[in-house]
C-alpha atoms as a PDB file:
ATOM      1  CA  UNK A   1       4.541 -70.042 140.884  1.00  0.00           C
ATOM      2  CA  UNK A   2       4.077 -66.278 139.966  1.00  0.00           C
ATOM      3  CA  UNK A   3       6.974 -66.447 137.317  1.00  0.00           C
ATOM      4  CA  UNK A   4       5.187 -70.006 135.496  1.00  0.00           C
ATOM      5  CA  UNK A   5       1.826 -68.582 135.571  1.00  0.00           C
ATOM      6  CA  UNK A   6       3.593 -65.197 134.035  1.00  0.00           C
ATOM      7  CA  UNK A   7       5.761 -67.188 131.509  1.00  0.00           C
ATOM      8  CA  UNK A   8       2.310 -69.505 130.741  1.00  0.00           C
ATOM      9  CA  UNK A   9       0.478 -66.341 130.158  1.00  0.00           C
ATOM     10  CA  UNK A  10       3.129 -64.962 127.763  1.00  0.00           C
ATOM     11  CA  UNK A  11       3.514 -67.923 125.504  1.00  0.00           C
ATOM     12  CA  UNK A  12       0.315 -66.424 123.623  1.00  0.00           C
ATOM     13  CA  UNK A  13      -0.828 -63.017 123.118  1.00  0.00           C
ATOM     14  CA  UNK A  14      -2.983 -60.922 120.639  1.00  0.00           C
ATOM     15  CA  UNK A  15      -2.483 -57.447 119.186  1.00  0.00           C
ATOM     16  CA  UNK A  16      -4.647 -55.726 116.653  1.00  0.00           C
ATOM     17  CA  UNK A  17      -2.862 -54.816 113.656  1.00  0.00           C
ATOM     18  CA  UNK A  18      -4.729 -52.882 109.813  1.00  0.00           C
ATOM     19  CA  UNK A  19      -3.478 -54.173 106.788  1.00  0.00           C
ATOM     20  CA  UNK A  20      -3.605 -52.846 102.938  1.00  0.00           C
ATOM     21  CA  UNK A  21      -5.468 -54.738 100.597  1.00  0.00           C
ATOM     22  CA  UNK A  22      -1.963 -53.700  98.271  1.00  0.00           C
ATOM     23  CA  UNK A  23       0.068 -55.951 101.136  1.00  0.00           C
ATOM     24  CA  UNK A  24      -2.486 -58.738 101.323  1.00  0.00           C
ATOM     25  CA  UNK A  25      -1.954 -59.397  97.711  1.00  0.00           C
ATOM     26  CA  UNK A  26       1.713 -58.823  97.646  1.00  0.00           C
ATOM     27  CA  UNK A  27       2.566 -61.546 100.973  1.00  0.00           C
ATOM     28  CA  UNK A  28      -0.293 -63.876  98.817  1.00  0.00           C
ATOM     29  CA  UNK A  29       1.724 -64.069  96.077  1.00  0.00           C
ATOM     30  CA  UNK A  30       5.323 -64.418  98.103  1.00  0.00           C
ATOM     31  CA  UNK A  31       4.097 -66.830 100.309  1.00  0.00           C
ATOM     32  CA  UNK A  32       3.943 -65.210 103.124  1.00  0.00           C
ATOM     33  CA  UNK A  33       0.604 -64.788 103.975  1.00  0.00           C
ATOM     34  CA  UNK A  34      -1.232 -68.306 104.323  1.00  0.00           C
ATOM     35  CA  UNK A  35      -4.277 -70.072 104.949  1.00  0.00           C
ATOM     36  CA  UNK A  36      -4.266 -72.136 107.372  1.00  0.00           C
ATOM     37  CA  UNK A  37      -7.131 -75.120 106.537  1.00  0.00           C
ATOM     38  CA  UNK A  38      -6.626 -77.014 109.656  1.00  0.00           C
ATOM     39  CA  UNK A  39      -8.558 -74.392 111.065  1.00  0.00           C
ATOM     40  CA  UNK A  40     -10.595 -73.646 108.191  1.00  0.00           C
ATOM     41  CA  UNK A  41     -12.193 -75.383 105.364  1.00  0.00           C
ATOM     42  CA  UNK A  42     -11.317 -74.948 101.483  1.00  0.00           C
ATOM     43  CA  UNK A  43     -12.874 -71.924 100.023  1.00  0.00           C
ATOM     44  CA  UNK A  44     -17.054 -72.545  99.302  1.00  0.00           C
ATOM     45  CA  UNK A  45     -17.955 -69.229  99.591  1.00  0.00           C
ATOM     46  CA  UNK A  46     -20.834 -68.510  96.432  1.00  0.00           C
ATOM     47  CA  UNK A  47     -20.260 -65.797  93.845  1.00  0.00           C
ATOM     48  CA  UNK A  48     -23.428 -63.718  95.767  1.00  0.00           C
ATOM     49  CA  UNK A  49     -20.955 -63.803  99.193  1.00  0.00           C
ATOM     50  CA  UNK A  50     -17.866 -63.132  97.265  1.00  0.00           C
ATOM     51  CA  UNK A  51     -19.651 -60.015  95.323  1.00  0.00           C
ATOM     52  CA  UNK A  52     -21.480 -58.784  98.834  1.00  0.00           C
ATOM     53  CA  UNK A  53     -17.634 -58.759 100.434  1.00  0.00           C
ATOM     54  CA  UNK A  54     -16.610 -56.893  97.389  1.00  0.00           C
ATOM     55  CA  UNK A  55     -19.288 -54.198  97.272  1.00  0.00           C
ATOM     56  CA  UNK A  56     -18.263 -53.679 100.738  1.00  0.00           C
ATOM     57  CA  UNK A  57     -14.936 -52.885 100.249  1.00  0.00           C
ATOM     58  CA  UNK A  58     -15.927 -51.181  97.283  1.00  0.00           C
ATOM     59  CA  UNK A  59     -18.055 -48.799  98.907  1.00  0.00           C
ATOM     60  CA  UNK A  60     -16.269 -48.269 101.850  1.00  0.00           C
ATOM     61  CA  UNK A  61     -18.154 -50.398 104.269  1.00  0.00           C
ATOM     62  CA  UNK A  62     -16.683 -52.146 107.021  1.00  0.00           C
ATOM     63  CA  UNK A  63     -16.223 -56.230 106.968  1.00  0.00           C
ATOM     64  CA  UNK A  64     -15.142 -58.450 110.153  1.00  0.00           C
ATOM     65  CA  UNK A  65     -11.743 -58.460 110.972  1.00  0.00           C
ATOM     66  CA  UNK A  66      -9.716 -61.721 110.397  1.00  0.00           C
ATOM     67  CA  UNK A  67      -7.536 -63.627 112.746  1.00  0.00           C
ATOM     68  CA  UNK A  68      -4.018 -64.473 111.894  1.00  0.00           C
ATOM     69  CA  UNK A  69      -1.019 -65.932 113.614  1.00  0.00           C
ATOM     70  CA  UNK A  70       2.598 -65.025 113.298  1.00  0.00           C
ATOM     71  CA  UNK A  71       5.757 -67.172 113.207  1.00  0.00           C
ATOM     72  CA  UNK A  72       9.505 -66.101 111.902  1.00  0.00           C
ATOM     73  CA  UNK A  73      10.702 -68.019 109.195  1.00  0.00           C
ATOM     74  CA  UNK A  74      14.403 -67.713 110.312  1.00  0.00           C
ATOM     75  CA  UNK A  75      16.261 -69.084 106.710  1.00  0.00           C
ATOM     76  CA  UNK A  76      14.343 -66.631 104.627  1.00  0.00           C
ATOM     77  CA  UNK A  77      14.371 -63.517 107.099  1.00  0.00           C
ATOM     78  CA  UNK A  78      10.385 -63.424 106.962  1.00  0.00           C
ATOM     79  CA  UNK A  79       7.651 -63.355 109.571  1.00  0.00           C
ATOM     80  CA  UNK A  80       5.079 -65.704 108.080  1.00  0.00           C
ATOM     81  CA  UNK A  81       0.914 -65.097 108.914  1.00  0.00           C
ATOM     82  CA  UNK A  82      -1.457 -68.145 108.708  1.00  0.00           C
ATOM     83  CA  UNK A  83      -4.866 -67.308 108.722  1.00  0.00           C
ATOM     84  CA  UNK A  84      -6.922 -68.772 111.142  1.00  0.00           C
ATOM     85  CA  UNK A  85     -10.335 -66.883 110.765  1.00  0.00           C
ATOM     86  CA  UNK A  86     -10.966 -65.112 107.149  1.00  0.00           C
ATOM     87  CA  UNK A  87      -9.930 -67.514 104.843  1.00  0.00           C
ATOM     88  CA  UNK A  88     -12.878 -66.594 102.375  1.00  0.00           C
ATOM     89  CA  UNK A  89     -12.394 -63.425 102.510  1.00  0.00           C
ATOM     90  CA  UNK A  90      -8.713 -63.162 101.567  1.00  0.00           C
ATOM     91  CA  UNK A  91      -9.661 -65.789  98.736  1.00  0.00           C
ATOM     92  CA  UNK A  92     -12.060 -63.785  97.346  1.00  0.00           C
ATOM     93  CA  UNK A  93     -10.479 -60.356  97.566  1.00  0.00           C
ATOM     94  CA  UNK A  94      -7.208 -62.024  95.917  1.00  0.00           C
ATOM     95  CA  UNK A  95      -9.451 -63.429  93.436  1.00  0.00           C
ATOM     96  CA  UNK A  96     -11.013 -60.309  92.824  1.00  0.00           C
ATOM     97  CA  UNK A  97      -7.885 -58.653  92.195  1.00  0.00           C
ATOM     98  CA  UNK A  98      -6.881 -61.597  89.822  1.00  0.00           C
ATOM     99  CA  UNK A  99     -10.159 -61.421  87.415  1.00  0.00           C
ATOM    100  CA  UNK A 100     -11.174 -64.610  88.175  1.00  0.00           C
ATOM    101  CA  UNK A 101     -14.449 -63.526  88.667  1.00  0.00           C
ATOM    102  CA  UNK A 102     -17.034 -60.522  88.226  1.00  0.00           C
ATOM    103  CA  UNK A 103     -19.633 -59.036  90.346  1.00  0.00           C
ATOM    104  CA  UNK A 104     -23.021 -59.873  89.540  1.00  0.00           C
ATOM    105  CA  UNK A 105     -26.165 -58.353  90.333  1.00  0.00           C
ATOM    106  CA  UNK A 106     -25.885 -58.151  94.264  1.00  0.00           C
ATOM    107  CA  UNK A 107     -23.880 -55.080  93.817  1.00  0.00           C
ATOM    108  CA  UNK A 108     -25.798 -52.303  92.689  1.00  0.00           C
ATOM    109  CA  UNK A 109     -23.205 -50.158  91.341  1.00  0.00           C
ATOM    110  CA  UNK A 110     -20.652 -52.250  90.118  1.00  0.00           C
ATOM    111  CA  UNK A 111     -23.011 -55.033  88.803  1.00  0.00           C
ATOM    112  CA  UNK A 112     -20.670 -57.151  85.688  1.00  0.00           C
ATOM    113  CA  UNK A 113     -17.678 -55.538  86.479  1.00  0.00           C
ATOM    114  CA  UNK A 114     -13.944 -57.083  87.362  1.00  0.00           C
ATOM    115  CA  UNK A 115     -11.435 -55.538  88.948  1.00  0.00           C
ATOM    116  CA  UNK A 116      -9.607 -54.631  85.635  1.00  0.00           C
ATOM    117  CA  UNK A 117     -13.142 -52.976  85.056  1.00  0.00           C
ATOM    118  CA  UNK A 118     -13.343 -50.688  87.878  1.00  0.00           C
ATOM    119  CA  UNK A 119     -12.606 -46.955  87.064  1.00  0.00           C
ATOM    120  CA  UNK A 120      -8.719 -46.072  88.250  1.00  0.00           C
ATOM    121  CA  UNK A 121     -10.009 -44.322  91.617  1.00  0.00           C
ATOM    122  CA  UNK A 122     -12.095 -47.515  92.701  1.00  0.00           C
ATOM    123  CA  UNK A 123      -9.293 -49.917  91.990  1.00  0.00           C
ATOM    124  CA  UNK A 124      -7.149 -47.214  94.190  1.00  0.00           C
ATOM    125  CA  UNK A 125      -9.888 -47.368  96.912  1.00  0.00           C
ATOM    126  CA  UNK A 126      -9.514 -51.022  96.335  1.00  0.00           C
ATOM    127  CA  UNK A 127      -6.406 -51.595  97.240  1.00  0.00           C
ATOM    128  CA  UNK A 128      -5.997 -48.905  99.672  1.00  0.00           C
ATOM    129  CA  UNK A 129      -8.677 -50.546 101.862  1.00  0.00           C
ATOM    130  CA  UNK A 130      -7.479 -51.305 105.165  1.00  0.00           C
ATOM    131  CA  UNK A 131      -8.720 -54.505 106.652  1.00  0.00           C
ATOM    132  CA  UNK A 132      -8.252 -55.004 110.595  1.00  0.00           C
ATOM    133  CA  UNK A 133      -6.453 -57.967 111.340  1.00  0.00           C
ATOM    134  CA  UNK A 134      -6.368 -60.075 114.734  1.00  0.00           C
ATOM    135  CA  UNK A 135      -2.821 -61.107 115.322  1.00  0.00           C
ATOM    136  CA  UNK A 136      -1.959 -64.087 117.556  1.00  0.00           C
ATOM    137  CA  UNK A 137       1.978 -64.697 118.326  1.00  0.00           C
ATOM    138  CA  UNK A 138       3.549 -67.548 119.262  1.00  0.00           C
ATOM    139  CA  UNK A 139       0.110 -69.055 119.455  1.00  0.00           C
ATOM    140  CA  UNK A 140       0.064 -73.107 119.215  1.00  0.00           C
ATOM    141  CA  UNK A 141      -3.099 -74.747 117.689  1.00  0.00           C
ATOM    142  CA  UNK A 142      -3.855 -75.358 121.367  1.00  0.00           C
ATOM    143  CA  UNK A 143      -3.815 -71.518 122.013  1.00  0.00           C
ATOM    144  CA  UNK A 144      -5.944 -70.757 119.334  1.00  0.00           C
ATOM    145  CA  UNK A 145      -8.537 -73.265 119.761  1.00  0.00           C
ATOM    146  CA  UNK A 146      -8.734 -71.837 123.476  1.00  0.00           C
ATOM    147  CA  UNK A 147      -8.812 -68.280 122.148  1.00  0.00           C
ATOM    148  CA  UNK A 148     -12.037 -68.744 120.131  1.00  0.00           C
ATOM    149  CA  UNK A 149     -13.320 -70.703 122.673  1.00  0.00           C
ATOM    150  CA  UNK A 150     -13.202 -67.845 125.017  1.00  0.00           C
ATOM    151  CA  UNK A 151     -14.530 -65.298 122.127  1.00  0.00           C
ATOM    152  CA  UNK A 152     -17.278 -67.898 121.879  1.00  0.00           C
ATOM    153  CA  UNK A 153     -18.206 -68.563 125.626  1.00  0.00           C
ATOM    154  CA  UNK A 154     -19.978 -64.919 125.668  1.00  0.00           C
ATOM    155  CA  UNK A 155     -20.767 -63.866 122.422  1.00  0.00           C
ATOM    156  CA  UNK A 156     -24.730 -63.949 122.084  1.00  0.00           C
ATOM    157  CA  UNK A 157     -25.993 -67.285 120.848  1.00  0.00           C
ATOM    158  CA  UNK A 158     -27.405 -66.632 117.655  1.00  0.00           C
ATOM    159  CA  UNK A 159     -30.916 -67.388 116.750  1.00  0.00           C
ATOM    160  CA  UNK A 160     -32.933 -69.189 114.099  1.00  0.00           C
ATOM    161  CA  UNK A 161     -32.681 -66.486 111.339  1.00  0.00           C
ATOM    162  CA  UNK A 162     -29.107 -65.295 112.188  1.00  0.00           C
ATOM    163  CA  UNK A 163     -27.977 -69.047 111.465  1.00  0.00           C
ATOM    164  CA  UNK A 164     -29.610 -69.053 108.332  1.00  0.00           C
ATOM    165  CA  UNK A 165     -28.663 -66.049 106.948  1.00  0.00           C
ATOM    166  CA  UNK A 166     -24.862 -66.693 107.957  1.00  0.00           C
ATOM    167  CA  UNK A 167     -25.194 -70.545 106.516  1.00  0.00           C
ATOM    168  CA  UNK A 168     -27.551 -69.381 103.397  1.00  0.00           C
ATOM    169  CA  UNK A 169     -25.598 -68.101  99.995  1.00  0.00           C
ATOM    170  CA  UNK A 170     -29.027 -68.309  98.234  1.00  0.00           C
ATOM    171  CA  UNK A 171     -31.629 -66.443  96.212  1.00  0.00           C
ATOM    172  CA  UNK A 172     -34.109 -66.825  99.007  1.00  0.00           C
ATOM    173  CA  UNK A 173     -31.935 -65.294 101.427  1.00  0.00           C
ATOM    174  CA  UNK A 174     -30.947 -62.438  99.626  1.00  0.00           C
ATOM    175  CA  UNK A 175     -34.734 -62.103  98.677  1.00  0.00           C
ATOM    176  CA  UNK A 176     -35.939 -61.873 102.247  1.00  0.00           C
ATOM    177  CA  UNK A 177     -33.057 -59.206 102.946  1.00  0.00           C
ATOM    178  CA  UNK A 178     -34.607 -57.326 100.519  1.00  0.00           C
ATOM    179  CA  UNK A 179     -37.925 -57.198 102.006  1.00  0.00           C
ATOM    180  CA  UNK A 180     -37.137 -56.305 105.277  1.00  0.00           C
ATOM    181  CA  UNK A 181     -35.062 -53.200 103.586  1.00  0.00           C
ATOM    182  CA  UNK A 182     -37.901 -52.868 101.343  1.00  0.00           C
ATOM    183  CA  UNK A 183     -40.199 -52.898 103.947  1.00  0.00           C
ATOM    184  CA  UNK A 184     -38.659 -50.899 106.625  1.00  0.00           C
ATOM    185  CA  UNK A 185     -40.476 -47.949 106.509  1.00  0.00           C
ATOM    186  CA  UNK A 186     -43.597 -49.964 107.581  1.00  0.00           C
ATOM    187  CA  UNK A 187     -41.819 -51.228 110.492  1.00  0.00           C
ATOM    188  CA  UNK A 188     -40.651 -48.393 111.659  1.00  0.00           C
ATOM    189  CA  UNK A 189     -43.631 -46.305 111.210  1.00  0.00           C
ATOM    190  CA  UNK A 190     -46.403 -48.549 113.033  1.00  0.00           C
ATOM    191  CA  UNK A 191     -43.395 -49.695 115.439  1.00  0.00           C
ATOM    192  CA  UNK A 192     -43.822 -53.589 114.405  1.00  0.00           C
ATOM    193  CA  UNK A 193     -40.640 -54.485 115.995  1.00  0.00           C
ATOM    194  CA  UNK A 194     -38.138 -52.974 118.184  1.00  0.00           C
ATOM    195  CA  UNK A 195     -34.498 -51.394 116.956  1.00  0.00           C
ATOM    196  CA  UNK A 196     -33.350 -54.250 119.148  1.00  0.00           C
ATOM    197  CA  UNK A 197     -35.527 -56.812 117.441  1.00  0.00           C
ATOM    198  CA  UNK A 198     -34.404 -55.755 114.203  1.00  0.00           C
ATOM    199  CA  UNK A 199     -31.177 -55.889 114.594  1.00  0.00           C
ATOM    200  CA  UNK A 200     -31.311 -59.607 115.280  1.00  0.00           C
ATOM    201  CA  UNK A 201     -33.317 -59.889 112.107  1.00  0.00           C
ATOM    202  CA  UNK A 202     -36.501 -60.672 114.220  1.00  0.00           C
ATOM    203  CA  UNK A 203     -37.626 -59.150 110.940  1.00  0.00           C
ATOM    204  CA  UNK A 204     -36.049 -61.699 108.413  1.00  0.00           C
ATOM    205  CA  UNK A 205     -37.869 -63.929 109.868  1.00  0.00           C
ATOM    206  CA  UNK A 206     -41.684 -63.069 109.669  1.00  0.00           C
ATOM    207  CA  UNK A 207     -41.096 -62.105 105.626  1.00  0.00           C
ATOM    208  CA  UNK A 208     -39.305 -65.617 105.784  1.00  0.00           C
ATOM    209  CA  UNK A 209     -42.114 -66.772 106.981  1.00  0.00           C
ATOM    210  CA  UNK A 210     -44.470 -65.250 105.047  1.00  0.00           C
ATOM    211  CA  UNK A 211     -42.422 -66.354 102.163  1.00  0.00           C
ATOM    212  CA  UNK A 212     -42.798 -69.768 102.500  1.00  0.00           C
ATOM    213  CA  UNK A 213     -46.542 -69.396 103.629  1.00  0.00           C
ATOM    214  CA  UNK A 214     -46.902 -67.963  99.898  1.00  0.00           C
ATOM    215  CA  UNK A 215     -45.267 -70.795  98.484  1.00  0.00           C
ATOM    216  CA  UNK A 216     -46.066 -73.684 100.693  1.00  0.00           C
ATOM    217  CA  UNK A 217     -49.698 -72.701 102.727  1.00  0.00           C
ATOM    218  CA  UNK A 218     -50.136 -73.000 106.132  1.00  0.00           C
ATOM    219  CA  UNK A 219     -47.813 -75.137 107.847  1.00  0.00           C
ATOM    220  CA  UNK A 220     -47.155 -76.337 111.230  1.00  0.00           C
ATOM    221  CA  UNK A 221     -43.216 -76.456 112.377  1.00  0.00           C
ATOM    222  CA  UNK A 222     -42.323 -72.608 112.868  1.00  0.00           C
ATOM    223  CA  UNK A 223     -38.497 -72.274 112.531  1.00  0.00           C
ATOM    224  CA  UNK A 224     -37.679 -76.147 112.213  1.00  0.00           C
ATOM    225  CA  UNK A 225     -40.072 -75.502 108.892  1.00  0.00           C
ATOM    226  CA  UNK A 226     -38.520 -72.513 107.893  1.00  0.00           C
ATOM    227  CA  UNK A 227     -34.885 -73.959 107.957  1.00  0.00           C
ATOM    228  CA  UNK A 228     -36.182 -76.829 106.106  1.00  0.00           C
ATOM    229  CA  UNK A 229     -37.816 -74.377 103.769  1.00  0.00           C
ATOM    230  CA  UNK A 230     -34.221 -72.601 103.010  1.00  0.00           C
ATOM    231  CA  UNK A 231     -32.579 -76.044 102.816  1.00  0.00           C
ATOM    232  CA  UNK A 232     -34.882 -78.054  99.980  1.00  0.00           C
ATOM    233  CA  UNK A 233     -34.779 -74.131  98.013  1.00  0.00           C
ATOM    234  CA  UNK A 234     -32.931 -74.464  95.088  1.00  0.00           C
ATOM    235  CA  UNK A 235     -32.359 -70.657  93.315  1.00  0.00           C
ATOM    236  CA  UNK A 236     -34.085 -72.230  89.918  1.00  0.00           C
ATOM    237  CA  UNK A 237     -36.662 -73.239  92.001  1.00  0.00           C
ATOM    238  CA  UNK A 238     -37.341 -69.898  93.824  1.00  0.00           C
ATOM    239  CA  UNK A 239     -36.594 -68.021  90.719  1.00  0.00           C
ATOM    240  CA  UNK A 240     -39.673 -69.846  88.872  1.00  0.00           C
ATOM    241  CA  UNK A 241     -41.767 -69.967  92.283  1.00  0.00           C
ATOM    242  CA  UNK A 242     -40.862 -65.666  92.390  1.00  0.00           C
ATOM    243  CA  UNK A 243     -42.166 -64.912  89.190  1.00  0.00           C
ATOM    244  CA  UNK A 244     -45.634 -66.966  89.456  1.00  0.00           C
ATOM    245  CA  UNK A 245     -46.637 -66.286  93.028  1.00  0.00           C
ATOM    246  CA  UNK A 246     -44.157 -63.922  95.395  1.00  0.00           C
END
């Protein structure tokens, strides 16, 4: 029993591994680093999430690690990695470092520029970013579902502004970032809410709120009409709402 439960055990394991941005793009191209879209969907990230990842890397900042799994490809010699968790990310850092795209106006410092763009010592820091990388071997699709199951059985359930400002890509969002960073002195000062509070964006959501009282009145609803608020926001809309009444 002791040697099945020891053998069941060792079918799957995980090991933390840093890669270089210079590697990522180099297995890309040779096929050996892949997304895997059973697990996750086709890239839908929008250019303000893409330029936000990029700005981070950029300036140093650390991003969430991605999860990956491992198999050797035995005719060509190679150990393959599927990605499992990151798949936007990788997409938009190879993109990055293809031109496809340039960083707009959510970067402050690199604001219209491509990577062919960037002075020679930020495309070094670029590509000599090291990115921390969950690796699962010899993990089935039954062993990874289980794995984030686990990781998601006691991880904090997130609340009504954390969902929206991980599902939200959108003007509004970013806007309401803004304000609480804009705002922060006041918060801290007359002690409106707690480090503890902030950091689950207790904060995001009264200037959400207040947003959307300036645009819509007085409403009943709370966070039901604050999500809905986010949802029926187009970025024209806000933009022409912003420069009339916010």
């Amino acid at each position: 029993m002791a040697n099945m439960i020891e053998k069941e055990f060792l079918v799957a394991s995980s090991k933390p591994i840093t890669w270089l941005i210079s590697d990522i793009l180099d297995w890309f191209k040779s096929k050996e680093l892949i997304v895997n879209e059973s697990f996750q969907r086709h890239s839908v990230w929008s250019p303000q999430a893409k330029t936000l990842l990029i700005d981070s890397i950029l300036c140093e900042l650390p991003i969430p690690k991605i999860f990956i799994r491992t198999k050797i490809d035995v005719k060509r010699q190679k150990t393959i990695k599927r990605i499992v968790d990151g798949q936007q990310r990788i997409r938009s850092i190879v993109e990055f470092a293809n031109d496809e795209f340039a960083l707009n106006n959510k970067s402050d410092y690199f604001e219209g520029l491509k990577y062919s763009n960037l002075p020679e010592d930020k495309q070094e820091a670029f590509l000599g970013y090291t990115i921390t990388a969950e690796q699962l071997l010899n993990a089935t699709d039954d062993d990874v579902i289980d794995i984030f199951a686990r990781l998601n059985s006691y991880t904090v359930a997130l609340n009504a502004a954390e969902k929206r400002h991980a599902a939200y890509q959108t003007e509004l969002k970013f806007f309401v970032r803004r304000m609480s960073v804009k705002y922060r002195w006041f918060i801290e000062k007359y002690l409106v809410f707690t480090i503890k509070q902030r950091f689950r964006m207790v904060d995001d959501e009264f200037f959400a709120e207040l947003v959307n009282l300036s645009i819509n009145g007085i409403q009943d609803g709370g966070a039901a009409k604050v999500n809905q608020f986010y949802k029926d926001t187009s970025d024209d809309f806000f933009n022409e709402v912003k420069q009339k009444k916010v």
